[in-house]
C-alpha atoms as a PDB file:
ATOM      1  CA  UNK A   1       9.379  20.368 -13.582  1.00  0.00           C
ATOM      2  CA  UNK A   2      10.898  20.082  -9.588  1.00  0.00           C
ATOM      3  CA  UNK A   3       8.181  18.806  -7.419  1.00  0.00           C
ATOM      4  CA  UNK A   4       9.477  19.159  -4.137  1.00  0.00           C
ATOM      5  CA  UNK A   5       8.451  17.513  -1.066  1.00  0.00           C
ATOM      6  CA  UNK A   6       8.432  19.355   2.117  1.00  0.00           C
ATOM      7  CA  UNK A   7       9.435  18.474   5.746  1.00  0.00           C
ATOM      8  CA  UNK A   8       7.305  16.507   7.790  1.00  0.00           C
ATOM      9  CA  UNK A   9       7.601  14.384  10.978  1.00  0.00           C
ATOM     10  CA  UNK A  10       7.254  11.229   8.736  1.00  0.00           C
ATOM     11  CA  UNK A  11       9.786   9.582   6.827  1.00  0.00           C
ATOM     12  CA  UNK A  12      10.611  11.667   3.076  1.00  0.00           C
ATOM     13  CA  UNK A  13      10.110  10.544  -0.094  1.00  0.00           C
ATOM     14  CA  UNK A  14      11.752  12.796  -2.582  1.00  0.00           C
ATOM     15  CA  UNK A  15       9.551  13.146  -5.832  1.00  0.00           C
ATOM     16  CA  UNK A  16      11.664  12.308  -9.201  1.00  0.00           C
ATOM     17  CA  UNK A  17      11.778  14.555 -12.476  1.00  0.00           C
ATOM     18  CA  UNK A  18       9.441  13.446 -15.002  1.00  0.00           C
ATOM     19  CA  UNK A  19       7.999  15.728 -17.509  1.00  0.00           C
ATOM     20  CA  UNK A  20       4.122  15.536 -17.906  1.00  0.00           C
ATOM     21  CA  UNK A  21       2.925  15.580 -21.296  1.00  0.00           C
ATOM     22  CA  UNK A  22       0.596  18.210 -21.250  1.00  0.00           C
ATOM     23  CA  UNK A  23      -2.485  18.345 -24.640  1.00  0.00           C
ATOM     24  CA  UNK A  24      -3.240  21.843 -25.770  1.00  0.00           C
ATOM     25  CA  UNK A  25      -5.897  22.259 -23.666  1.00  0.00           C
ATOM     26  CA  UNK A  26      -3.904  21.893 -20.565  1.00  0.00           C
ATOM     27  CA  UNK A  27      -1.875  24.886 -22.018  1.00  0.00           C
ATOM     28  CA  UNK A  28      -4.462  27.771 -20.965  1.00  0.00           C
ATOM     29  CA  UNK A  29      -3.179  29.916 -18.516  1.00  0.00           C
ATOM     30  CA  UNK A  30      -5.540  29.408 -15.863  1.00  0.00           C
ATOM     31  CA  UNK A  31      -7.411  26.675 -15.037  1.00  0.00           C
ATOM     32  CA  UNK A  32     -10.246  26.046 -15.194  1.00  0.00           C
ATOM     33  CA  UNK A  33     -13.422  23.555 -14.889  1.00  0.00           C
ATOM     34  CA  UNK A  34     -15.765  23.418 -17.702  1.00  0.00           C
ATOM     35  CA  UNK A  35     -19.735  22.738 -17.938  1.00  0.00           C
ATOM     36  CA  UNK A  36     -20.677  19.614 -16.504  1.00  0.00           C
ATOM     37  CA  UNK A  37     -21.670  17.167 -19.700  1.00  0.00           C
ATOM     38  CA  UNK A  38     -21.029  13.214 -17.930  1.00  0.00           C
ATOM     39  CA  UNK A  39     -21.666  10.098 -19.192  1.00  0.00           C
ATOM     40  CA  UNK A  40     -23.155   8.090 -16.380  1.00  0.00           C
ATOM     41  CA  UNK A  41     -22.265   4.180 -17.080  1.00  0.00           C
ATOM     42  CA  UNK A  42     -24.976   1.808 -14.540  1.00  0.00           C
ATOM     43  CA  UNK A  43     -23.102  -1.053 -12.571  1.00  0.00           C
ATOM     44  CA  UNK A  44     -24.307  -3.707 -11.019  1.00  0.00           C
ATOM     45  CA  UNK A  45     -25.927  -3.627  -7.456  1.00  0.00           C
ATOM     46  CA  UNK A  46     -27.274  -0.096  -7.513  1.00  0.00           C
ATOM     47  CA  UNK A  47     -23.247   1.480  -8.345  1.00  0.00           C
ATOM     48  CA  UNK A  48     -22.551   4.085 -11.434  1.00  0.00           C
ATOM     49  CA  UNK A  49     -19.970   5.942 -12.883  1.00  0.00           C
ATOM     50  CA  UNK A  50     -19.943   9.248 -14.592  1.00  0.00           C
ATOM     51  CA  UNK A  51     -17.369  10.169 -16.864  1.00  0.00           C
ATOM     52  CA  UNK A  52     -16.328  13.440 -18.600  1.00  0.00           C
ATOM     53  CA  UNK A  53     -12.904  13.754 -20.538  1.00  0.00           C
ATOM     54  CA  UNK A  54     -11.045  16.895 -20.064  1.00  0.00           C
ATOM     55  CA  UNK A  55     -13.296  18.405 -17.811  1.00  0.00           C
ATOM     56  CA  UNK A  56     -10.742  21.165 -16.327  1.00  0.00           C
ATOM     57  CA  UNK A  57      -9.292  23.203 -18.935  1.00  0.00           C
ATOM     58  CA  UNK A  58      -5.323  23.952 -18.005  1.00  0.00           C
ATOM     59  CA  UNK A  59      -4.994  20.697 -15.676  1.00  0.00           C
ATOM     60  CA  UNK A  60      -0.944  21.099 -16.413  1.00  0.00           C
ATOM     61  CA  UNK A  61      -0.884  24.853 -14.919  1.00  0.00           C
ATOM     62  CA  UNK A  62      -3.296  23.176 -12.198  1.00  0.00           C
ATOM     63  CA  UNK A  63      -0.561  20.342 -11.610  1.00  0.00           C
ATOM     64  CA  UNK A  64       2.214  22.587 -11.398  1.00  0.00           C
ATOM     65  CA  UNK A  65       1.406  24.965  -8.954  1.00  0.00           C
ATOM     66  CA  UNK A  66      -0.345  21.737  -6.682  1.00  0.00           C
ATOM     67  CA  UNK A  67       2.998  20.282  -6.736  1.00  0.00           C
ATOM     68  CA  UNK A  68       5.529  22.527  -4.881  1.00  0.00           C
ATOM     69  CA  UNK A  69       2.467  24.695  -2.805  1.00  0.00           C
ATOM     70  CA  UNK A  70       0.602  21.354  -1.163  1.00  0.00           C
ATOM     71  CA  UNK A  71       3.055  19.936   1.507  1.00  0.00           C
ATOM     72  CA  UNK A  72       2.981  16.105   0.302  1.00  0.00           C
ATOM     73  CA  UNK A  73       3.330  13.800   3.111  1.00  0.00           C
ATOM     74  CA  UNK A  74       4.808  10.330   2.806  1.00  0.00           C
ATOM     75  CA  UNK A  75       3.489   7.566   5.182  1.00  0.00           C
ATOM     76  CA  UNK A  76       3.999   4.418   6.487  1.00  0.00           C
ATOM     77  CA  UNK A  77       1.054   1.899   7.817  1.00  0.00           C
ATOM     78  CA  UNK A  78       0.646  -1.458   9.689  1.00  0.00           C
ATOM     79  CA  UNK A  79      -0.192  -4.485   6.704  1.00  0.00           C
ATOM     80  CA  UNK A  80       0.418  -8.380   6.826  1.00  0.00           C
ATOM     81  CA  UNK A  81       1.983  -7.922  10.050  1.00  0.00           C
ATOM     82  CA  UNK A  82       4.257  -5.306   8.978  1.00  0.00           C
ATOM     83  CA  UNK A  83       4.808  -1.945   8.557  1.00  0.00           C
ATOM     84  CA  UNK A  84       5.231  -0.511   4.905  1.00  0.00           C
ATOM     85  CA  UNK A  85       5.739   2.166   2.982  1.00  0.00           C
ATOM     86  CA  UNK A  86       2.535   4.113   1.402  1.00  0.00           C
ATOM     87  CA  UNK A  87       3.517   3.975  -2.353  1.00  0.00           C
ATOM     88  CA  UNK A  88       2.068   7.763  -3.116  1.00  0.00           C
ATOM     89  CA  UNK A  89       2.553  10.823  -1.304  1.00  0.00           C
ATOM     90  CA  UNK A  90      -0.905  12.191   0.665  1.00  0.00           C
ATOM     91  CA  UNK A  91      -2.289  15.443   1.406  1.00  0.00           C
ATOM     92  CA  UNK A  92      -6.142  15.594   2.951  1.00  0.00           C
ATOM     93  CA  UNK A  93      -7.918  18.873   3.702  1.00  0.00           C
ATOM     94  CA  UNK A  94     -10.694  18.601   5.928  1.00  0.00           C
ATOM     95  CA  UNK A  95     -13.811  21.096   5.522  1.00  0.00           C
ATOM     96  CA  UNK A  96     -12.727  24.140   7.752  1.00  0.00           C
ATOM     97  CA  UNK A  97      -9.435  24.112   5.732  1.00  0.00           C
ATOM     98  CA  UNK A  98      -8.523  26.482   3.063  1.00  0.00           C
ATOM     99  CA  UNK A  99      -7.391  24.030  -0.296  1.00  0.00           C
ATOM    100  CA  UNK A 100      -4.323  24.659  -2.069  1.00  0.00           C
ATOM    101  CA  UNK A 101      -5.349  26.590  -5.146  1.00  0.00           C
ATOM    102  CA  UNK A 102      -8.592  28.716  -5.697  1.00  0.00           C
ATOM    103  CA  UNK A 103      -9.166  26.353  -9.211  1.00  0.00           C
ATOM    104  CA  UNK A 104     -10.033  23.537  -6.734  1.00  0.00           C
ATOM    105  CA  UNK A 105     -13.019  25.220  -5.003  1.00  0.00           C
ATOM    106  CA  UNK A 106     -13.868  25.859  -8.327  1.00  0.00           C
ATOM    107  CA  UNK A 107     -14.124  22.394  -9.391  1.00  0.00           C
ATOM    108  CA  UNK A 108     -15.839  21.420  -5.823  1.00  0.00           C
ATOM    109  CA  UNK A 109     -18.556  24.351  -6.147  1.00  0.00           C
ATOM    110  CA  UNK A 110     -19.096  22.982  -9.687  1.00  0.00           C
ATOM    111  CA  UNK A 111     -19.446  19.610  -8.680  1.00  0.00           C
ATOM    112  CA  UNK A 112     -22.015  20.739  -5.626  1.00  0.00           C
ATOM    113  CA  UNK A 113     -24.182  22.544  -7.648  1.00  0.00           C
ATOM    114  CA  UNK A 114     -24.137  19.792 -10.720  1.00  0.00           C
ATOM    115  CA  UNK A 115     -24.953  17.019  -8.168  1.00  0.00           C
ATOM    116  CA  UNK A 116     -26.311  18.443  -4.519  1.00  0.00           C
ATOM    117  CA  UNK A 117     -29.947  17.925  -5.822  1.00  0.00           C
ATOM    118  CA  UNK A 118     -28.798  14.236  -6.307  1.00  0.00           C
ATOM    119  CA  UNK A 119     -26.394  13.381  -3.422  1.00  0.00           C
ATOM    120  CA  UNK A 120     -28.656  15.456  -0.993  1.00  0.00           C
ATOM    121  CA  UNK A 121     -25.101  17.540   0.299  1.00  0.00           C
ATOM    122  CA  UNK A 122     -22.181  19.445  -0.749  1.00  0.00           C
ATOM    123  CA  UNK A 123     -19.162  17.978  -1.549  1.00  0.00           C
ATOM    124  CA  UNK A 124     -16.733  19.317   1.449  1.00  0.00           C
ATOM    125  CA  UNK A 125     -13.362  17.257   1.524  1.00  0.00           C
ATOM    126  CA  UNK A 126     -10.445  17.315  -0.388  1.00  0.00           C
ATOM    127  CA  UNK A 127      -7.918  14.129  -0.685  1.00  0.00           C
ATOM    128  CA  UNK A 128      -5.270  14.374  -2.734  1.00  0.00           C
ATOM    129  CA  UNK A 129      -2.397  11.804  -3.975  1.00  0.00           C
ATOM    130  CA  UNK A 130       0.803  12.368  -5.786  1.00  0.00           C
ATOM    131  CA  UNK A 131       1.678   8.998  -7.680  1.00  0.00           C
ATOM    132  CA  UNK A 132       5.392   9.740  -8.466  1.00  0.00           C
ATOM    133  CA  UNK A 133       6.195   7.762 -10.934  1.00  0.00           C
ATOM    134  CA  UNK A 134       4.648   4.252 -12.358  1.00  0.00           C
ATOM    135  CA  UNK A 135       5.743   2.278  -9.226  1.00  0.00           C
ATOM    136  CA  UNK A 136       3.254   4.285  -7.042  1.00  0.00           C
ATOM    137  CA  UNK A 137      -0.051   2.698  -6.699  1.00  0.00           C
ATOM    138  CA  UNK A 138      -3.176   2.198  -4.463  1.00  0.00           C
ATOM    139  CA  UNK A 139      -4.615  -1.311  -3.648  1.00  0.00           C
ATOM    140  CA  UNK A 140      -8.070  -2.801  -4.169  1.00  0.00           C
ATOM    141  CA  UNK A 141     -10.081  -0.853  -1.816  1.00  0.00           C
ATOM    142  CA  UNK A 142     -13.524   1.151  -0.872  1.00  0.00           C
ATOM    143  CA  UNK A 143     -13.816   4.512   0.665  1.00  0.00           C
ATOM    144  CA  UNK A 144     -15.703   2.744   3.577  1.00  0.00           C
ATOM    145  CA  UNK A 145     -14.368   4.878   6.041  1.00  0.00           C
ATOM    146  CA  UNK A 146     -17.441   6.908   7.458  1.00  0.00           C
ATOM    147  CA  UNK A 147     -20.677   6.906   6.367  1.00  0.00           C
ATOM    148  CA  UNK A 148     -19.743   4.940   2.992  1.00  0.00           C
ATOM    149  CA  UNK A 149     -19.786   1.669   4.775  1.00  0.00           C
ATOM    150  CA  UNK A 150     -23.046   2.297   4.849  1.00  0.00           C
ATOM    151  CA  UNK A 151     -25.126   4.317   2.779  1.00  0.00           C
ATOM    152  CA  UNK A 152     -25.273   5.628  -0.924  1.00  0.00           C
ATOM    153  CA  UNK A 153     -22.642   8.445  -1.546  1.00  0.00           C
ATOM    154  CA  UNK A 154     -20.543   9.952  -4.074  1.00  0.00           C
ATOM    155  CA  UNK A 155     -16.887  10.380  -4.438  1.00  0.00           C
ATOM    156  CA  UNK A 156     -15.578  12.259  -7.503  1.00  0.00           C
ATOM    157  CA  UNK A 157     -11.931  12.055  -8.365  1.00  0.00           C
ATOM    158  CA  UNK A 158     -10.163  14.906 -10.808  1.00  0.00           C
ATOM    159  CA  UNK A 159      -6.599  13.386 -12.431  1.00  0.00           C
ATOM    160  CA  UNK A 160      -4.175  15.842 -13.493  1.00  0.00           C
ATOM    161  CA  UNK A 161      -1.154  15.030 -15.180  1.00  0.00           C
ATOM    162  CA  UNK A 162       0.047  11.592 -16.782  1.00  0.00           C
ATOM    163  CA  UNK A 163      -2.745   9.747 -17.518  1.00  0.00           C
ATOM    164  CA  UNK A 164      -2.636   6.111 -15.359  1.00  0.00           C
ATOM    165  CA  UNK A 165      -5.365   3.139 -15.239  1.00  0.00           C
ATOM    166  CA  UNK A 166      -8.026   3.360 -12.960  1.00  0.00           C
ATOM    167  CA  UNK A 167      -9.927   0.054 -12.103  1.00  0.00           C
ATOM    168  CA  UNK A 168     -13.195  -0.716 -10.864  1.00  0.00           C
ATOM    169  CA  UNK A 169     -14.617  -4.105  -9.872  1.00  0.00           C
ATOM    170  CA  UNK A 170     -17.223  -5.598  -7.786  1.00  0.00           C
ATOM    171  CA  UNK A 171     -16.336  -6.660  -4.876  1.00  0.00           C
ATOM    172  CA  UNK A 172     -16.179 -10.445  -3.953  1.00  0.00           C
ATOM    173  CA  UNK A 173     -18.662 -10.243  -0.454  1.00  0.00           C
ATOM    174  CA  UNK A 174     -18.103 -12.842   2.463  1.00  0.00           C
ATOM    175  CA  UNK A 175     -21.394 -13.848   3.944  1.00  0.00           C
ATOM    176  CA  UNK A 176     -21.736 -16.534   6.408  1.00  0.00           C
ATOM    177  CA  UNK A 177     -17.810 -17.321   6.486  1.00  0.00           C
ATOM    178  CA  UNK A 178     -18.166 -18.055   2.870  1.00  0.00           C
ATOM    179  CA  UNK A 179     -16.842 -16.248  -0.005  1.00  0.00           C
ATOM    180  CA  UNK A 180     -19.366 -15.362  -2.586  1.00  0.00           C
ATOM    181  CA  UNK A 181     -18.697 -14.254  -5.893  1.00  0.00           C
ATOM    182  CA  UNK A 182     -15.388 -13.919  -7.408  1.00  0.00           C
ATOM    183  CA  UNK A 183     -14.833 -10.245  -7.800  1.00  0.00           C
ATOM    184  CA  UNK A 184     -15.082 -10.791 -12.101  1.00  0.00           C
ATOM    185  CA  UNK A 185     -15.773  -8.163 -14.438  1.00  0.00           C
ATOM    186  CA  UNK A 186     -13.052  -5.405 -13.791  1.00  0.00           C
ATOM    187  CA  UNK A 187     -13.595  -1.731 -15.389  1.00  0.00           C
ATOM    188  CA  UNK A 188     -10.244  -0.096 -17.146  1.00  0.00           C
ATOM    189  CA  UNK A 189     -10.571   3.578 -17.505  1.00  0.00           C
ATOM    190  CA  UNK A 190      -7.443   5.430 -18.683  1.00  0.00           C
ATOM    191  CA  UNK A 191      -7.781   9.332 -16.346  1.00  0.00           C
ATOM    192  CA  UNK A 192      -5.457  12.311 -16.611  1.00  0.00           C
ATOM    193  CA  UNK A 193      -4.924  15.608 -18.823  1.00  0.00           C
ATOM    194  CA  UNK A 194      -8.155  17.049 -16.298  1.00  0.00           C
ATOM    195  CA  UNK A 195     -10.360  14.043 -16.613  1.00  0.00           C
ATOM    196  CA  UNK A 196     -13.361  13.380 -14.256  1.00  0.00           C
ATOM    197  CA  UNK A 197     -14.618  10.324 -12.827  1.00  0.00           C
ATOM    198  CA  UNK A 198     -17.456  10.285 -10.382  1.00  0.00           C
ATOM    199  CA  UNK A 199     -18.719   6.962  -8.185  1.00  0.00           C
ATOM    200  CA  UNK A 200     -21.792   7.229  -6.894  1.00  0.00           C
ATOM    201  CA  UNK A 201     -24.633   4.790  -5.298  1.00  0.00           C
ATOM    202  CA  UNK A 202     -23.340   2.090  -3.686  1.00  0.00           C
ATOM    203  CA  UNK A 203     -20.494   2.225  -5.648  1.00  0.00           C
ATOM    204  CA  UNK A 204     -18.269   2.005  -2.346  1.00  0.00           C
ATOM    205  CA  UNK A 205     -20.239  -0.863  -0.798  1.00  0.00           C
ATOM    206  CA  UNK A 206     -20.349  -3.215  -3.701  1.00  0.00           C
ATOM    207  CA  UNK A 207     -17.254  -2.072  -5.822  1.00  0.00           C
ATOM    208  CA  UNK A 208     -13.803  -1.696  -5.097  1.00  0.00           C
ATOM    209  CA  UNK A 209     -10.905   0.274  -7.267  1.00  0.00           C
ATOM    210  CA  UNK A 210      -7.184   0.650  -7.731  1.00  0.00           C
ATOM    211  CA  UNK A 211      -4.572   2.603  -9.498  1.00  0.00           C
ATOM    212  CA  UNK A 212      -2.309  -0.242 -10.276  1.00  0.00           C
ATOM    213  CA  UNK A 213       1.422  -0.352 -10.244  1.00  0.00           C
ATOM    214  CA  UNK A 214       2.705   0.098 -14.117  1.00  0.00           C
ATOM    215  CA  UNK A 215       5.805  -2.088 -15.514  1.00  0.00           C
ATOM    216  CA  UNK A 216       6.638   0.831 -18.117  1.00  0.00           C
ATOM    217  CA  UNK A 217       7.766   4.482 -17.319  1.00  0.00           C
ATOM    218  CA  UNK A 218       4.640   6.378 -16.038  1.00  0.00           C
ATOM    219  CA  UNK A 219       5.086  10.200 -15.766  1.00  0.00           C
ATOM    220  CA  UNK A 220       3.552  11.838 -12.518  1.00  0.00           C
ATOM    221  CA  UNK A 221      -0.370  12.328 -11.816  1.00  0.00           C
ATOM    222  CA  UNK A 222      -2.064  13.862  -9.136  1.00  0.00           C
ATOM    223  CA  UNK A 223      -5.403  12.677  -8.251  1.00  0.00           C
ATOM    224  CA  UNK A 224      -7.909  15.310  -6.078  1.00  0.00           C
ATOM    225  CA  UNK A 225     -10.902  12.994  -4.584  1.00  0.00           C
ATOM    226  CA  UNK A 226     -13.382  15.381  -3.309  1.00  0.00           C
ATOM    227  CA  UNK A 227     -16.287  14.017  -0.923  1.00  0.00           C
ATOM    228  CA  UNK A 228     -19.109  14.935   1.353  1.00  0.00           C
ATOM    229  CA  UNK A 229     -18.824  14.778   5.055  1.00  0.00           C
ATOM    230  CA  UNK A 230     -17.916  12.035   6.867  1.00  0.00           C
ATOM    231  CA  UNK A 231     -16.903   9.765   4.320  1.00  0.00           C
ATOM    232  CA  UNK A 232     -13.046   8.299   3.515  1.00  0.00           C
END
């Protein structure tokens, strides 16, 4: 499978030739998502999770076509005092733009009408990430950007392709100039082959989460976060 990478002002990344082991439900010819059955887990501090294996039938059609029509962007950003590379390759639609494949505003219609009477809002954005391989990663972080530095949300994330470890742990808070707590307790949940994973609560307050960087060969994913307004 090629997965190209298109032109862009920034600096190219090409994408290398793995095959992604697909299960037999990824076979289907189009994809598709299926009813909406999670299994919310509590966390601490007013946070949950809601999980649902294999919620899009034909995620490996779905990562296919994703891969040579979205134009992938490689980036570069400002950290420790220098400037590095972004270990993933990006693509973000906002709300007035059309997404890359009419299966994803099938999943994000889904997702509104499973959870608007709960989150109080559509979901409206589309983020998406192209891990390459099992050197590309994303750090410890919180979608804080927006309104989630601030009050309850929900972001839901849809893997497609290789399945990669996706962490969640509290976050260690500073108050006062002192550190308090130690950021203990860290979740492991294994996503890809159409998997769903939902945060919601405060989940982006008082919890952080990574895709880590994985020392054996890792096969490529794609990861679609979709989210309400205003929130990053």
């Amino acid at each position: 499978m090629s997965l190209p990478v298109r032109e862009t002002p920034v600096r190219e990344t090409p994408v290398r030739e793995t095959p992604v082991q697909e299960s037999l439900l990824d076979l289907c010819d189009e994809p598709a998502p299926g009813a909406l059955r999670p299994q919310r887990i509590p966390l601490a501090y007013g946070a949950w999770v809601d999980v649902q294996r294999g919620w899009l039938a034909g995620s490996g059609a779905l990562f296919g076509r994703l891969a040579e029509r979205v134009p992938w962007r490689a980036e570069r950003r400002h950290m420790y005092e220098r400037t590095v590379d972004v270990p993933r390759l990006l693509c973000f639609y906002r709300e007035d733009e059309q997404l890359p494949d009419p299966a994803l505003d099938a999943c994000r219609d889904a997702l509104t009408g499973h959870y608007r009477a709960e989150l109080g809002e559509p979901f409206r954005t589309a983020g998406l990430c192209l891990y390459r391989d099992g050197q590309d990663s994303v750090a410890w972080h919180g979608d804080t950007i927006g309104r989630g530095s601030s009050e309850d949300t929900m972001v839901a994330i849809l893997s497609l392709g290789t399945a990669r470890p996706f962490l969640l742990r509290p976050r260690a808070s500073t108050r006062n100039g002192a550190r308090t707590g130690n950021g203990t307790g860290t979740l492991r949940y294994n996503l890809g082959h159409g998997d769903l994973l939902v945060m919601g609560g405060s989940c982006q307050r008082t919890w952080e989460h990574a895709v880590p960087k994985s020392a054996h060969s890792a096969g490529p994913r794609i990861s679609v976060q979709f989210r309400p307004r205003d929130v990053r």
